[in-house]
Protein backbone atom coordinates (compact mmCIF):
# COMPACT_ATOMS: atom_id res chain seq x y z
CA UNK A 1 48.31 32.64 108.21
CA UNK A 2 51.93 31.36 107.49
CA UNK A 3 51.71 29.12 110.70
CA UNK A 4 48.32 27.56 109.39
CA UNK A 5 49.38 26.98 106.25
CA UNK A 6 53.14 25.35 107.18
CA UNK A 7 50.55 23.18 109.09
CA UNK A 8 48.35 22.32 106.20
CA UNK A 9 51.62 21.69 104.50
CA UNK A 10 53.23 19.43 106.78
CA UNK A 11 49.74 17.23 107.05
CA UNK A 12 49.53 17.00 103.31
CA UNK A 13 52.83 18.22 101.26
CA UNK A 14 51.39 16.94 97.98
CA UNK A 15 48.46 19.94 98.84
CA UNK A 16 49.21 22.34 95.93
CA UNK A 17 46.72 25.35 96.61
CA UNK A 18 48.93 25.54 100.39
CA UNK A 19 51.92 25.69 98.67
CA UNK A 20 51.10 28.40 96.33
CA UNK A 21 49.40 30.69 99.93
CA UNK A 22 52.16 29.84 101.58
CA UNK A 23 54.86 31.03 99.46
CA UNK A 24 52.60 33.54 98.55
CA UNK A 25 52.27 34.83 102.39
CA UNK A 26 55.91 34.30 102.91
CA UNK A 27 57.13 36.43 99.68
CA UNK A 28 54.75 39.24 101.62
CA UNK A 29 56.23 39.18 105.03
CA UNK A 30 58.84 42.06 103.55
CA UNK A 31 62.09 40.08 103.87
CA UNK A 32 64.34 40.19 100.72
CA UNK A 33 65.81 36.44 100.95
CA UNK A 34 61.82 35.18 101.79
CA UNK A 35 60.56 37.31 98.82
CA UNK A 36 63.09 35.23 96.45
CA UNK A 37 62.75 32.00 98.15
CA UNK A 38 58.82 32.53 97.15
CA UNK A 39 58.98 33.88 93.75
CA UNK A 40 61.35 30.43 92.90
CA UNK A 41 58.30 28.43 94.38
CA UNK A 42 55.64 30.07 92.45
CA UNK A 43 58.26 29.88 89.31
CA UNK A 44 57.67 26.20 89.77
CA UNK A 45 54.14 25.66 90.65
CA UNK A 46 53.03 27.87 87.13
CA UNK A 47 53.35 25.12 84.47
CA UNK A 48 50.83 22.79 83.59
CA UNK A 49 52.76 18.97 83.82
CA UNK A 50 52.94 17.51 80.44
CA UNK A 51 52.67 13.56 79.97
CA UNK A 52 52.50 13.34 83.90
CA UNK A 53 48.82 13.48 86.32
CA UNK A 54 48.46 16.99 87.34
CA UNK A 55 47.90 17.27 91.01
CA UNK A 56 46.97 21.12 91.31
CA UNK A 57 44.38 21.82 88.28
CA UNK A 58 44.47 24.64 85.82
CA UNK A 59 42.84 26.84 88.14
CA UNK A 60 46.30 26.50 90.70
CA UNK A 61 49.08 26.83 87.85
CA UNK A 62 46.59 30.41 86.93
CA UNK A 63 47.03 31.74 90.77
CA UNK A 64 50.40 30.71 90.77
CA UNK A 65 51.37 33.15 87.95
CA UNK A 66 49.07 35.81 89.52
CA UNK A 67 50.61 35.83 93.07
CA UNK A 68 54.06 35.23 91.18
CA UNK A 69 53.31 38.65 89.16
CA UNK A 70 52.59 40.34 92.43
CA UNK A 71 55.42 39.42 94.15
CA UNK A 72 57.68 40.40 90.97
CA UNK A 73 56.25 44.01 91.19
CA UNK A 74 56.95 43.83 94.65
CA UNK A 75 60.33 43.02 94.34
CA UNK A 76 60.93 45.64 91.70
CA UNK A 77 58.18 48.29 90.64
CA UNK A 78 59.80 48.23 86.90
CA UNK A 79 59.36 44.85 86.11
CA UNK A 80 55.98 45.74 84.81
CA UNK A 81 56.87 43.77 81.39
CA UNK A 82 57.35 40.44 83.23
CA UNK A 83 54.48 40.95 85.43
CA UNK A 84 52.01 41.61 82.51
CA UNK A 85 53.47 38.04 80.71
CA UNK A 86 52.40 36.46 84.17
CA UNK A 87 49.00 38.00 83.91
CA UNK A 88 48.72 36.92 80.42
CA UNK A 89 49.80 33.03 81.52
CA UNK A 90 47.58 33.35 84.52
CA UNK A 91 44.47 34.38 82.19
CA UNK A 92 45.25 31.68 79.66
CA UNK A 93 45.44 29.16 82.29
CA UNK A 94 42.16 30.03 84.27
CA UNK A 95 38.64 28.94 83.75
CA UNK A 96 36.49 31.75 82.38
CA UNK A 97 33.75 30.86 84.68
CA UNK A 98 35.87 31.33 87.81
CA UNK A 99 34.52 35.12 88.39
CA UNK A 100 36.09 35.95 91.44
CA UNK A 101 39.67 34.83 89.74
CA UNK A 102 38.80 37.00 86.27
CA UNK A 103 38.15 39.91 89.12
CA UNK A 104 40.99 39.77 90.82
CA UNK A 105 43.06 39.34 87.40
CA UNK A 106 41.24 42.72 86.51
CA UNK A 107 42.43 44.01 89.51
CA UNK A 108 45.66 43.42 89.01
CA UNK A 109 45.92 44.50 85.50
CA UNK A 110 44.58 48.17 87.06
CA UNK A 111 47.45 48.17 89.63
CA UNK A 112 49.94 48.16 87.14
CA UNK A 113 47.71 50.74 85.17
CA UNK A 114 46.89 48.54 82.57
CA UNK A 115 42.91 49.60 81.88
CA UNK A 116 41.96 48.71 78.71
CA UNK A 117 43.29 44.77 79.31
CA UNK A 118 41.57 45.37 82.70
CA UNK A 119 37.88 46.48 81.05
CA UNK A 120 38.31 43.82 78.59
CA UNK A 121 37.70 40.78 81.49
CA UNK A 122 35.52 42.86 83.42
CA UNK A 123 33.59 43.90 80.10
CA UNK A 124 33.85 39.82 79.63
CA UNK A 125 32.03 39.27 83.04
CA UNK A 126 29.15 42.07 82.68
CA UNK A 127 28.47 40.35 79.62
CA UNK A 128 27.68 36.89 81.24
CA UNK A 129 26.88 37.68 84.49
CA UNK A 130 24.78 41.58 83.84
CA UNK A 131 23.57 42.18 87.57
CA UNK A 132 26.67 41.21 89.11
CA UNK A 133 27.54 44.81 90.75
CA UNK A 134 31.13 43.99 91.45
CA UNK A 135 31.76 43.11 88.02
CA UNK A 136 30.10 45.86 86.98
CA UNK A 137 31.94 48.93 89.34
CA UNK A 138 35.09 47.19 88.01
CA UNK A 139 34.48 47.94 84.19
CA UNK A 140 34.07 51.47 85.02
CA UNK A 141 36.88 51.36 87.34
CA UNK A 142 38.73 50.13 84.45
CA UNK A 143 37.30 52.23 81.63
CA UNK A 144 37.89 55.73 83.95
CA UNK A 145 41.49 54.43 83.93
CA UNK A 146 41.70 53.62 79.97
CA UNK A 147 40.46 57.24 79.91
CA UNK A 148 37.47 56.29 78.57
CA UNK A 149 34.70 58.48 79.94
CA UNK A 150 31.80 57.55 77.78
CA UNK A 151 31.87 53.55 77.86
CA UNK A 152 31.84 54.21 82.02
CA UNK A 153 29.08 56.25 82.35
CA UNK A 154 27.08 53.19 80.07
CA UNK A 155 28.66 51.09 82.10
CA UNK A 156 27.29 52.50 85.37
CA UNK A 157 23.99 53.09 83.52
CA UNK A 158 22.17 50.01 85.32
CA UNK A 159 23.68 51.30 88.92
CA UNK A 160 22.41 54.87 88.74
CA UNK A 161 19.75 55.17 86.55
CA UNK A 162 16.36 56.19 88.00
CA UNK A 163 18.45 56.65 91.52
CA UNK A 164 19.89 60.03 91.10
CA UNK A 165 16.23 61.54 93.45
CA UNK A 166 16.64 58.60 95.99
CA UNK A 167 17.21 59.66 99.34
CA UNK A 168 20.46 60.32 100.43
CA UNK A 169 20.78 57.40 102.52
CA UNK A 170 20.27 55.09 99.55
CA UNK A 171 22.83 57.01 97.66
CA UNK A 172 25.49 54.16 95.68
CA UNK A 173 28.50 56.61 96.61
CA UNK A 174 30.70 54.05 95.20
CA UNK A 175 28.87 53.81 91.72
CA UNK A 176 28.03 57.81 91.70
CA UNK A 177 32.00 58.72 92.14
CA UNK A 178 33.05 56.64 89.60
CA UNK A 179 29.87 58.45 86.96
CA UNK A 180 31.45 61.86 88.30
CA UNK A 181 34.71 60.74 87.29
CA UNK A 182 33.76 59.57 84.13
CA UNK A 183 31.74 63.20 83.42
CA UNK A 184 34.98 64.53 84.26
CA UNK A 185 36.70 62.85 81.42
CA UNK A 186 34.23 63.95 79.06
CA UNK A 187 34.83 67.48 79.70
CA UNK A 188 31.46 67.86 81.02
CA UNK A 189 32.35 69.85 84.17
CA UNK A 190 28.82 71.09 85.23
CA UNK A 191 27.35 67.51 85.58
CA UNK A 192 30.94 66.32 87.48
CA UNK A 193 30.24 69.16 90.15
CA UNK A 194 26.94 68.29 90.78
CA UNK A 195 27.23 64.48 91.20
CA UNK A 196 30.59 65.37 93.60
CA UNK A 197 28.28 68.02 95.88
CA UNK A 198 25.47 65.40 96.18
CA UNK A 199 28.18 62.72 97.29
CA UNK A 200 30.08 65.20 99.54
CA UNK A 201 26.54 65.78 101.43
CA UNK A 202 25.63 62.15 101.67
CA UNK A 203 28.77 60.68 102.75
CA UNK A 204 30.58 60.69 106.22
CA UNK A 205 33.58 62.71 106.35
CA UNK A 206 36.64 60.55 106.13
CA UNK A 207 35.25 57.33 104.14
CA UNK A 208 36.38 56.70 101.34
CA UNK A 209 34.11 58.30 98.70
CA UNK A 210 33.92 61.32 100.78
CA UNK A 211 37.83 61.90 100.46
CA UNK A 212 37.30 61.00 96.59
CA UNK A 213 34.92 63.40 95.94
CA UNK A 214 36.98 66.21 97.73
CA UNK A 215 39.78 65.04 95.39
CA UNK A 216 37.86 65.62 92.45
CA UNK A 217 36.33 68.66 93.36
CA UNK A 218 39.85 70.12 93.32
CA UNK A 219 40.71 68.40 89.73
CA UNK A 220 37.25 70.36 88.75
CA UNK A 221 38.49 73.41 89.92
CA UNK A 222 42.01 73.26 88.46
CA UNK A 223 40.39 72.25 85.15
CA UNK A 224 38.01 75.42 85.17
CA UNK A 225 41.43 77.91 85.94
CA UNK A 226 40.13 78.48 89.49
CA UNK A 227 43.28 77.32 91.64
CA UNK A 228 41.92 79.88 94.61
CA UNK A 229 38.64 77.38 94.98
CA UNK A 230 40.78 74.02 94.80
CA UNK A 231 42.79 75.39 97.54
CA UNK A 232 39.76 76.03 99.36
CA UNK A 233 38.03 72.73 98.60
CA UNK A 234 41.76 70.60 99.46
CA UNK A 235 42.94 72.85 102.43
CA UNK A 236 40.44 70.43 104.85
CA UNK A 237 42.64 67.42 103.42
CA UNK A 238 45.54 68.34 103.44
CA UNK A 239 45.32 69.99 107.59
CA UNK A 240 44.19 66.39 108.23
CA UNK A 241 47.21 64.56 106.97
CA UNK A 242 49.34 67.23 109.05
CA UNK A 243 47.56 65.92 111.98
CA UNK A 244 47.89 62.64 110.59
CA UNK A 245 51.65 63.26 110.61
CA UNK A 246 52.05 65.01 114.25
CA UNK A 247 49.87 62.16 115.93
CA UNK A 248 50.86 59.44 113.72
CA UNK A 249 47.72 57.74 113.68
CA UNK A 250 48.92 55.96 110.43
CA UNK A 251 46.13 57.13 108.36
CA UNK A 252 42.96 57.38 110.42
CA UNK A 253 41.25 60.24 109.86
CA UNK A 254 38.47 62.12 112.19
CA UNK A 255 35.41 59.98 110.51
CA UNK A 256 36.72 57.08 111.87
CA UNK A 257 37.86 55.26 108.99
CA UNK A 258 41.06 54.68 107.19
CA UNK A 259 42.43 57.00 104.08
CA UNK A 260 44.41 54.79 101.91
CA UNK A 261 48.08 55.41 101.24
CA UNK A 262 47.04 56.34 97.49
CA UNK A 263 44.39 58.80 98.54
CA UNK A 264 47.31 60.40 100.86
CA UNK A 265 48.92 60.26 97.74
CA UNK A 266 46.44 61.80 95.76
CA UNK A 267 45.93 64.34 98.17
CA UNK A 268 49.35 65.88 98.09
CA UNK A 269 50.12 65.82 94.17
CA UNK A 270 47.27 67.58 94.24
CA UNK A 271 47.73 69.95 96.95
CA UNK A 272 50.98 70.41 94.87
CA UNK A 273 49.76 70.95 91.50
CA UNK A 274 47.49 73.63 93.18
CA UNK A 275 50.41 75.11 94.71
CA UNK A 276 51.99 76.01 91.19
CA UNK A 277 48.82 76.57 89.50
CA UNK A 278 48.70 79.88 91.86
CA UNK A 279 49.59 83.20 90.67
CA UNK A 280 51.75 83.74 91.77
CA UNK A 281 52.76 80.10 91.74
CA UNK A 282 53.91 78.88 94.96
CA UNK A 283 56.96 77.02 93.89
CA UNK A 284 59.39 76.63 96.77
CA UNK A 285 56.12 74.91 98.69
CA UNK A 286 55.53 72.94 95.71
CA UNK A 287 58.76 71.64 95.56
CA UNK A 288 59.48 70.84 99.24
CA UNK A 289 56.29 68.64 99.27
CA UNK A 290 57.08 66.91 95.62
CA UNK A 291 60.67 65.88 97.20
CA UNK A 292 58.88 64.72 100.48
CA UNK A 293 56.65 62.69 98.47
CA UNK A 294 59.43 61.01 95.78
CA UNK A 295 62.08 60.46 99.07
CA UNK A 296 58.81 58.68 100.48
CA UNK A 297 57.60 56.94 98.07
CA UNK A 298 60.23 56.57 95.21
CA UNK A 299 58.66 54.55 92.75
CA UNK A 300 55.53 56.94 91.93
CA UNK A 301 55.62 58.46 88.81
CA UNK A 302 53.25 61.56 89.09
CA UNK A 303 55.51 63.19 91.71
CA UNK A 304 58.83 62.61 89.78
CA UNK A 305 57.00 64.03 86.85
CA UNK A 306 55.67 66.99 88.82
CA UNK A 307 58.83 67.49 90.12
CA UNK A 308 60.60 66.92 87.16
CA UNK A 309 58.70 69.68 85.29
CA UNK A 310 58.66 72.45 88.24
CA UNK A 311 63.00 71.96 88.52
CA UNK A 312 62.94 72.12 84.58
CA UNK A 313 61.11 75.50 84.90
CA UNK A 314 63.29 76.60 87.58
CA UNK A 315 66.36 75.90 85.38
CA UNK A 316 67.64 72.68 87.29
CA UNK A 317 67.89 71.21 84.02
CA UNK A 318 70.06 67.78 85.16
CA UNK A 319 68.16 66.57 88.62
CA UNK A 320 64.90 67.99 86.30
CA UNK A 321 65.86 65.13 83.46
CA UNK A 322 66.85 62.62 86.35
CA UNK A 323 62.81 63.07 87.42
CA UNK A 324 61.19 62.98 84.45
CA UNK A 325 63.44 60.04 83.70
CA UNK A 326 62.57 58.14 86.87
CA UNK A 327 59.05 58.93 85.86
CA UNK A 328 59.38 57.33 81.94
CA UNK A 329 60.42 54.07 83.71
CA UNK A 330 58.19 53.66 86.60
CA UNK A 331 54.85 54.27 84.05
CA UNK A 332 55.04 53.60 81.07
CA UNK A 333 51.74 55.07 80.38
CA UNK A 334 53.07 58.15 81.85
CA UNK A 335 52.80 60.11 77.84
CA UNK A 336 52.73 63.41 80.31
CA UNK A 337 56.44 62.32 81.03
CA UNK A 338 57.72 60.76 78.29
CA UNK A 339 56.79 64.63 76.30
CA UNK A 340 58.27 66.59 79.42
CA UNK A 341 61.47 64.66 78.96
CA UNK A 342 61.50 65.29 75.43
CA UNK A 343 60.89 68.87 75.51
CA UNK A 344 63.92 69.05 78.17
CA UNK A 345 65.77 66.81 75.83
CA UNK A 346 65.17 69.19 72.91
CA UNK A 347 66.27 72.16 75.17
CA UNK A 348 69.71 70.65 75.84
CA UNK A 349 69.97 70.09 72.36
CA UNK A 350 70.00 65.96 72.52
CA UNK A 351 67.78 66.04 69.33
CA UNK A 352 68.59 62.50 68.73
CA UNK A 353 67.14 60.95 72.27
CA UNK A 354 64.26 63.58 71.77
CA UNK A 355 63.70 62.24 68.44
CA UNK A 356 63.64 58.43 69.61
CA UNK A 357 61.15 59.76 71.99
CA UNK A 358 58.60 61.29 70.17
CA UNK A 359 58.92 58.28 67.43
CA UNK A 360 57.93 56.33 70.41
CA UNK A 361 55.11 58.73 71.38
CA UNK A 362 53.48 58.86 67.93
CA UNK A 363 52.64 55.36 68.04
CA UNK A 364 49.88 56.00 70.67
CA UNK A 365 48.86 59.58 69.91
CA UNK A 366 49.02 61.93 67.48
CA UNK A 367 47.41 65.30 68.19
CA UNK A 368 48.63 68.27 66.47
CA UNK A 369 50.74 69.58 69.26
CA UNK A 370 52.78 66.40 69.23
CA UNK A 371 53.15 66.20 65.84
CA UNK A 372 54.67 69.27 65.42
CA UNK A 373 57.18 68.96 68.15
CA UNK A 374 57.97 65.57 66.76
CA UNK A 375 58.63 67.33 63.45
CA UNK A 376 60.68 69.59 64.98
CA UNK A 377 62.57 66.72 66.51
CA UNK A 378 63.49 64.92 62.83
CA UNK A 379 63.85 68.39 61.51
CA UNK A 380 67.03 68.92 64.28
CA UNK A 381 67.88 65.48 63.94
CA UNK A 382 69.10 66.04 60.45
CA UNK A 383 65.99 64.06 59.40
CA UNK A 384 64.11 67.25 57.87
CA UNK A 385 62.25 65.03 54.82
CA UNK A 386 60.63 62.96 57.47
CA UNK A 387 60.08 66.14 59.18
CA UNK A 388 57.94 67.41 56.20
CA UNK A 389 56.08 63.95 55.77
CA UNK A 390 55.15 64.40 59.73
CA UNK A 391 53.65 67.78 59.23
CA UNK A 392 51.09 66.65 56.74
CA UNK A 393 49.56 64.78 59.31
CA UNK A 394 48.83 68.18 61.51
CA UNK A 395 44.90 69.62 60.68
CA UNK A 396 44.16 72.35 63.21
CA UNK A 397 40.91 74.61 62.94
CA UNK A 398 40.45 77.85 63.02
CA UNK A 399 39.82 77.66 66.53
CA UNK A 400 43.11 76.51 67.11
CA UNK A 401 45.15 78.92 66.15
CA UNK A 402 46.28 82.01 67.90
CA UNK A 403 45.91 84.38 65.08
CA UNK A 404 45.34 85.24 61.53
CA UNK A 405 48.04 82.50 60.49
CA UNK A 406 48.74 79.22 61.84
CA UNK A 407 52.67 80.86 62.25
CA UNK A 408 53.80 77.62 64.17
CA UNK A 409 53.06 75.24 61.43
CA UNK A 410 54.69 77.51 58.68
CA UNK A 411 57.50 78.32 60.21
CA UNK A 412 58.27 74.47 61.00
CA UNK A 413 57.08 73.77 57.50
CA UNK A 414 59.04 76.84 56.74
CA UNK A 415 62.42 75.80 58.40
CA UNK A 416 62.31 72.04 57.04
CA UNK A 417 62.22 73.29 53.59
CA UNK A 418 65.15 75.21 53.87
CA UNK A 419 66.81 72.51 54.88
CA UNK A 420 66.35 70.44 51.71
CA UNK A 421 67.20 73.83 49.89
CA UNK A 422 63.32 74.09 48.39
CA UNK A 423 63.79 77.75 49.23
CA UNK A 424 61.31 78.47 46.26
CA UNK A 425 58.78 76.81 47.93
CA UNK A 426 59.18 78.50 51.15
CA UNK A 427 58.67 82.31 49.03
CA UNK A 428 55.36 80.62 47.71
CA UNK A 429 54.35 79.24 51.38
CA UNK A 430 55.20 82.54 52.96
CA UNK A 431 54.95 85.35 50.89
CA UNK A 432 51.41 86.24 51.70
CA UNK A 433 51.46 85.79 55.46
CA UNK A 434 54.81 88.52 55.43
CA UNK A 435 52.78 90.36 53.02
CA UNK A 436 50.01 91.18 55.71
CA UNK A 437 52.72 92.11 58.68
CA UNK A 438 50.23 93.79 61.38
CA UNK A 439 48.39 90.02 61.61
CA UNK A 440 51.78 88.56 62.52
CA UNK A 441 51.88 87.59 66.24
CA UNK A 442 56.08 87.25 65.68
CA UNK A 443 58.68 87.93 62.69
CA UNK A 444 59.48 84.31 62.56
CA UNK A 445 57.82 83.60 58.99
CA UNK A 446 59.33 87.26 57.73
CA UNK A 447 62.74 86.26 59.06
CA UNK A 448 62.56 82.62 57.06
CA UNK A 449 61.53 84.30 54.16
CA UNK A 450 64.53 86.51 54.16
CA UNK A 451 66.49 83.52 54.44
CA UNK A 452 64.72 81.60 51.73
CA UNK A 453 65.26 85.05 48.98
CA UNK A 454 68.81 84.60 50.45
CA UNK A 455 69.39 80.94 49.54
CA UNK A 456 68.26 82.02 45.84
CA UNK A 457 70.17 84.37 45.29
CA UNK A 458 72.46 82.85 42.72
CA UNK A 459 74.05 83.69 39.20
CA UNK A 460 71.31 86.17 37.28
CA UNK A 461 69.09 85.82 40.54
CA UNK A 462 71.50 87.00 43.10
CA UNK A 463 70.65 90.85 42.75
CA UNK A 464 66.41 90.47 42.91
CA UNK A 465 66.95 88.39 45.91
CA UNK A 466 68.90 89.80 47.68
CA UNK A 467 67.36 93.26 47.03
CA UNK A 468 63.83 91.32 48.10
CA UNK A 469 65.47 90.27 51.42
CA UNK A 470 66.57 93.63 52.03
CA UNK A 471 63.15 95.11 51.69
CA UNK A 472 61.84 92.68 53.70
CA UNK A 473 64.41 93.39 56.50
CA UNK A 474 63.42 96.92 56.39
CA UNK A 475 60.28 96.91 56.98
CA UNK A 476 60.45 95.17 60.23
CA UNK A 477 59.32 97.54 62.58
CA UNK A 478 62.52 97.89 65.71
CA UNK A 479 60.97 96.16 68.27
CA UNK A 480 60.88 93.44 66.53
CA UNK A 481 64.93 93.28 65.25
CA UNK A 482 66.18 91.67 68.06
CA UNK A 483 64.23 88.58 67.45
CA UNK A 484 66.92 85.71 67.07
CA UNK A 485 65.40 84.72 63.68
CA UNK A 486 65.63 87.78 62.63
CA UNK A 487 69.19 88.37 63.82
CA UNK A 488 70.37 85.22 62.17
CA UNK A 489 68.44 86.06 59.06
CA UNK A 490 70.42 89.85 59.18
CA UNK A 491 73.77 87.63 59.27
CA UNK A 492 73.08 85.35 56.53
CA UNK A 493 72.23 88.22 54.55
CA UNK A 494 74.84 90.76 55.52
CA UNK A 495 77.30 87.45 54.34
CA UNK A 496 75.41 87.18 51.12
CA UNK A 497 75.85 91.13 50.38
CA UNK A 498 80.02 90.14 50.87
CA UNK A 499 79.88 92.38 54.39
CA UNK A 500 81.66 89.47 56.18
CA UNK A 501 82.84 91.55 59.32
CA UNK A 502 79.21 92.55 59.59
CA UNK A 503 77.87 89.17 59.52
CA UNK A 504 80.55 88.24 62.24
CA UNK A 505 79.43 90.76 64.35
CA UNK A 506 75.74 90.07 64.47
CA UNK A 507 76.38 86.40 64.58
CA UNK A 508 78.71 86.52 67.53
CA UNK A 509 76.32 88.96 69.50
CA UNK A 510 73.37 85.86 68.66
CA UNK A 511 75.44 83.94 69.92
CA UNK A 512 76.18 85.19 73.17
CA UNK A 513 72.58 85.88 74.01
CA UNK A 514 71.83 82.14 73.40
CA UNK A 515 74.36 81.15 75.81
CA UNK A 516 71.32 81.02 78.44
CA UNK A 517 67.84 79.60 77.26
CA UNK A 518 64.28 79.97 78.87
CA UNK A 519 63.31 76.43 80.27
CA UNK A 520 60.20 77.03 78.54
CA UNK A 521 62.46 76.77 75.06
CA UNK A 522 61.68 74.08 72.47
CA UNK A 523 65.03 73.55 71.62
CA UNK A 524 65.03 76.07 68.33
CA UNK A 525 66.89 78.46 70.65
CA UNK A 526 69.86 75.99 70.54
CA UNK A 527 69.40 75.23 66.89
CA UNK A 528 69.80 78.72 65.88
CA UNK A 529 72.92 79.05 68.18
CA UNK A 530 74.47 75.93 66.69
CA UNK A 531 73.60 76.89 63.43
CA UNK A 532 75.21 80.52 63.91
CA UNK A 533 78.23 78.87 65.35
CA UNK A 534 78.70 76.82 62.11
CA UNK A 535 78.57 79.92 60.16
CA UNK A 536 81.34 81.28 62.50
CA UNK A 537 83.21 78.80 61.83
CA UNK A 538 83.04 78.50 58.05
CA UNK A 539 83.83 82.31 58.37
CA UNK A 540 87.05 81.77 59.96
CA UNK A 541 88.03 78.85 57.49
């Protein structure tokens, strides 16, 4: 190809659209100083001449910028800012009615995971052009990858509908993968099995949408908690890239055709998320094949995250941030990642960089679970107003919650209130929860109420509130006085009552247990032993 086009070139050099394939197929031919020399070419050929005759057209300048962003991801897999402006110039600068261009500008806005831009030029082309099938397999393509389940199975509608009793011969695998993965996303498991079986039986083994629905299969199995059947329906994979690997056939499996590099991909993230979803969990396997798969293919960001999370529950805490790091920056669609990191963040007591994290976060979601550990974040980042403000935002059902009392969200609310010395408040919030003790899943919200009657107990007060926090103390039953907010609430106490040596004593044991955290911690482990080691301190001063 480069050897016809240099030819083209040299007949016409004026002849724009060579220019732009040949600097395209040169900036592919893998050499660094050829990849450079190309992107300065396409650099050139983008902009539209102003006050001058334009010998390219529009429609050249547009797959200048396109190849251009291409070649920018190729030369670095982070510069997914500067290849989205690209895209954007590209689809400003293109005709509308050029279909196959608007296609393979979808296309690239999926590669950098960018769906919903992606479904809004496919969505563009259904609209004009309703029977086109290409157009149409790429809005769902693009609407399974915006997570939207729904608008993909109505985009699919005209492709399936009516077909599902055809014979399998006539079966659109292609069309009936993409509906299964959309039922997937919709939590509607039952219908997702079904449409994978019937494309399992009427595909050849090794194509394509055979491999996919295998893949799938195992997501539906580690969705419905049965990691013993995705093992079962994966193992058939993953012995076929092992003889992949021995024979180094470069991909080719037994059906005769080709898997692609991101179904070998797929197939061992999930062979590895199967691994840990065992019981027990199979984590030295897990983690062998995770660091296989980031030393081969460094820039994916499921298998640093993966990784990331399995060394962060082993206790690896720095390579485990160095993952989930590597993960934040090479997607940054990645949310999985960017709440891994700040849980681990939160754990090593970086409450700042957690907070900045979750403030980033909350612009895109805001489920209850994030909201609260957000909270948590402002709380410990000396932000505990902002905190409260953040928690009125969190509505969980009945359903939800784990219990009698939604403990989580009163002890945050609880703990932030303290803070701001609205101990009052906190008596009102939690005196009937501590009340009704034997529907308490932990003595968190009895511990913060002891420390609440503590923080009133001033002038006339101090006696009634003190004697409250006493009772309350006491009727703890013992398994449940080694709790740490219970210990530190003991301390604060003992150090109200003016039994200073006591306090010291409980407070240093704390703090010696604290010295080493679960990695499943949310970071109010370290609070509470940075928090006891200020009261230490003020002791000794």
């Amino acid at each position: 190809a480069i050897v016809a086009l240099t030819a083209a070139q040299s007949r016409q050099e004026d002849l724009v659209g060579a220019q732009i394939d040949l600097a395209y197929a040169r900036g592919r031919s893998g050499k660094a100083e050829q990849l450079a020399e190309a992107k300065q070419v396409l650099q050139g050929l983008i902009e539209v001449p102003q006050g001058a005759p334009d010998p390219a057209g529009r429609a050249e300048h547009a797959r200048a910028a396109l190849w251009l962003a291409d070649l920018t991801l190729r030369a670095d897999p982070q510069a997914r800012a500067a290849a989205r402006e690209l895209l954007t110039k590209a689809q400003t600068l293109a005709p509308p009615s050029d279909v196959l261009f608007q296609e393979e500008l979808a296309q690239a806005r999926l590669r950098i995971g960018d769906g919903e831009p992606a479904a809004a030029i496919a969505r563009e082309l259904v609209t004009r052009l309703p029977q086109r099938r290409t157009s149409r397999i790429l809005l769902a393509r693009a609407l399974v990858a915006a997570k939207q389940g729904s608008d993909a199975l109505t985009a699919l509608g005209p492709l399936i509908e009516g077909k599902d009793k055809t014979a399998k011969g006539a079966l659109d695998a292609e069309a009936q993968l993409l509906r299964a993965q959309a039922l997937f996303l919709t939590h509607d498991t039952l219908a997702a099995q079904q449409v994978t079986r019937q494309i399992i039986a009427a595909t050849p083994g090794g194509s394509s949408e055979h491999v996919g629905a295998q893949l799938l299969a195992g997501e539906l199995f580690l969705k419905l908690g049965e990691p013993v059947s995705a093992r079962r329906s994966l193992e058939p994979l993953v012995r076929q890239l092992d003889k992949l690997k021995e024979g180094g056939e470069g991909g080719k499996p037994a059906g005769g055709s080709r898997t692609s590099h991101e179904q070998r991909l797929h197939i061992q993230l999930l062979w590895a998320r199967t691994l840990l979803a065992m019981r027990p969990p199979q984590q030295a396997e897990a983690r062998a094949l995770l660091e296989s798969v980031v030393a081969a293919s460094p820039d994916n960001a499921e298998a640093h995250y993966l990784l990331g999370r399995l060394l962060r529950e082993l206790g690896v805490l720095g390579p485990a941030e160095q993952q989930l790091t590597a993960a934040v920056r090479d997607d940054d669609h990645l949310t999985s990642a960017r709440r891994e990191l700040a849980g681990l963040l939160m754990l090593r007591g970086e409450f700042g960089k957690a907070h900045e994290l979750y403030t980033e976060l909350l612009k895109a979601e805001k489920d209850n679970e994030l909201l609260i550990a957000a909270a948590r974040a402002e709380r410990l980042d000396s932000a505990p107003e902002k905190a409260l403000t953040t928690l009125l935002n969190v509505h969980r059902q009945t359903g939800e919650i784990a219990g009698k009392f939604d403990e989580e969200l009163l002890a945050e609310r609880a703990r932030a209130l303290l803070l701001v010395e609205r101990g009052g408040e906190v008596v009102n919030l939690l005196g009937g929860p501590a009340g009704d003790l034997g529907q308490l899943k932990k003595p968190t919200l009895v511990a913060l109420l002891i420390r609440a009657h503590v923080s009133l107990a001033e002038g006339s007060q101090q006696k009634p509130e003190l004697a409250a926090a006493r009772a309350l103390l006491g009727k703890l039953p013992k398994p449940m006085l080694p709790d740490f907010d219970v210990r530190l609430a003991e301390a604060e106490l003992l150090r109200a009552e003016g039994k200073r040596a006591d306090s010291a004593q409980v407070l240093n044991a704390l703090v010696a247990s604290l010295q080493t955290l679960p990695p499943t911690s949310s970071g109010e482990e370290t609070a509470l032993r940075q928090h006891a080691q200020r009261l230490l301190e003020a002791k000794k001063n």
